[in-house]
Protein backbone atom coordinates (compact mmCIF):
# COMPACT_ATOMS: atom_id res chain seq x y z
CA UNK A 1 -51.56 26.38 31.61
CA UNK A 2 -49.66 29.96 31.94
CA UNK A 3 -47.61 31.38 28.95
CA UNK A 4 -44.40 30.70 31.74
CA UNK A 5 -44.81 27.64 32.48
CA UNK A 6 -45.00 26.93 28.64
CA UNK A 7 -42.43 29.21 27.74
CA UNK A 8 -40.63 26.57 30.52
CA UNK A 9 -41.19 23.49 28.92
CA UNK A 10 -40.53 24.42 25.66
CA UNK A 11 -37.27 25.95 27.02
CA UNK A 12 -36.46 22.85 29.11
CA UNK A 13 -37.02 20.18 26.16
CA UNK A 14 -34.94 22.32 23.59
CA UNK A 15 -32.25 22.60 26.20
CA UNK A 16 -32.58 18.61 27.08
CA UNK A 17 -33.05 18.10 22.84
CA UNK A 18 -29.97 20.39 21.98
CA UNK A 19 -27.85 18.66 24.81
CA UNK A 20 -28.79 14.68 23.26
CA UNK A 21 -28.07 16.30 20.22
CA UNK A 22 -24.84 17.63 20.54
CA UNK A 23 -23.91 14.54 22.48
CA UNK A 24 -24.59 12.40 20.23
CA UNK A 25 -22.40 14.76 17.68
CA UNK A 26 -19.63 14.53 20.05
CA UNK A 27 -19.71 10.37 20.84
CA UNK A 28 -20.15 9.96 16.66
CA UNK A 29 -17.70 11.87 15.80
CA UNK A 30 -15.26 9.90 18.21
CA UNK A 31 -16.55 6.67 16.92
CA UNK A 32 -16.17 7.75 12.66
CA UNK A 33 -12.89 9.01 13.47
CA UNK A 34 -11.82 5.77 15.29
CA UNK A 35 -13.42 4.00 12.57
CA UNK A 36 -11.60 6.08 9.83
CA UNK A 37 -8.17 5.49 11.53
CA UNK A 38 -9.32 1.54 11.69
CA UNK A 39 -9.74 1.81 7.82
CA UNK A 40 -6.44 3.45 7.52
CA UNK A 41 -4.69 0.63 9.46
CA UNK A 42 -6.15 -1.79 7.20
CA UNK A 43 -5.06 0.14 4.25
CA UNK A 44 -1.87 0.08 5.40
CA UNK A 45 -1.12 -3.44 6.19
CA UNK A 46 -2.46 -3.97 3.19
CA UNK A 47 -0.39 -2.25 1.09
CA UNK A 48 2.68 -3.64 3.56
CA UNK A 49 1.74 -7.22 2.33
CA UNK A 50 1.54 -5.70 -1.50
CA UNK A 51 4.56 -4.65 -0.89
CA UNK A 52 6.43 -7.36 0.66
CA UNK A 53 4.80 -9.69 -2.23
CA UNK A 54 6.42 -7.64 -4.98
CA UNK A 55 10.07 -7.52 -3.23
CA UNK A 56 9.59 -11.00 -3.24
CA UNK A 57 8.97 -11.45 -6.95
CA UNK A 58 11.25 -9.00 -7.72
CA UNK A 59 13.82 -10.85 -5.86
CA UNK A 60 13.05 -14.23 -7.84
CA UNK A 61 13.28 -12.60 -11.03
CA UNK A 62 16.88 -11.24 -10.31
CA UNK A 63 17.69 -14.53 -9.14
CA UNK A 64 16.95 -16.23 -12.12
CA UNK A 65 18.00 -13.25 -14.36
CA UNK A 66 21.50 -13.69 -12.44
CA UNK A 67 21.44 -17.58 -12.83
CA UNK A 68 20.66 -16.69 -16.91
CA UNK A 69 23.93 -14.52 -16.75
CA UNK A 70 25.80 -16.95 -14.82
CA UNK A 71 24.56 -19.72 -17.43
CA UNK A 72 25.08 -17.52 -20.70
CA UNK A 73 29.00 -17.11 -19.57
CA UNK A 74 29.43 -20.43 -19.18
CA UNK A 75 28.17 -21.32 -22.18
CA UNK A 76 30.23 -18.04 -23.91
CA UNK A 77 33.41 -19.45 -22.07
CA UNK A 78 33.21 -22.94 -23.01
CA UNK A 79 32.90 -22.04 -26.83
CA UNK A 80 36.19 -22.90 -29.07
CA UNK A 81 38.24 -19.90 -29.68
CA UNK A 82 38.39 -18.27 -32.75
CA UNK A 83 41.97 -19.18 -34.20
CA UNK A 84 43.68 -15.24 -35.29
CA UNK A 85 46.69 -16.59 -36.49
CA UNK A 86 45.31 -18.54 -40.14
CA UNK A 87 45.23 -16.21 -43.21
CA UNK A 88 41.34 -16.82 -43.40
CA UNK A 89 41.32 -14.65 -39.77
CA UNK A 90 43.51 -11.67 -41.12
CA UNK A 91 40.49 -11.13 -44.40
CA UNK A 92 38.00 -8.12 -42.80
CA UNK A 93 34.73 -9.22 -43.26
């Protein structure tokens, strides 16, 4: 076997090796970046149903904060009236 026809070979598989190497850099780096933006979705529906969870309970709590108010002026309203025309009401406490 000649020093060319070695020098061939050797130049042929490092050409075929680099080309199944770079390929395979090219088709992985599609498939982690499709992958990342897969994890990203996810993420963000995620956080979406978070989200939509805690507008929910914040909505209940002003609900029943607001039913509280309602319920507190009812309860202020319906209280007797402080008489201001005795001569106990005209002493400063």
């Amino acid at each position: 076997m000649s020093t060319e026809v070695f020098a061939l070979i050797n130049f042929v598989f490092t050409s075929v090796l680099a080309f199944m190497m770079y390929r395979y850099y090219v088709l992985n780096g599609f498939e982690n970046q499709k992958r990342n933006e897969e994890i990203h979705q996810e993420m963000r529906n995620q956080m979406e149903s978070v989200n939509g969870r805690l507008d929910n309970f914040e909505n209940r709590i002003n609900r029943d904060l607001m039913d509280m108010y309602r319920e507190m002026n009812s309860i202020t309203e319906a209280l007797p009236k402080k008489k201001t025309t005795g001569r106990n009401s005209q002493i400063p406490f």
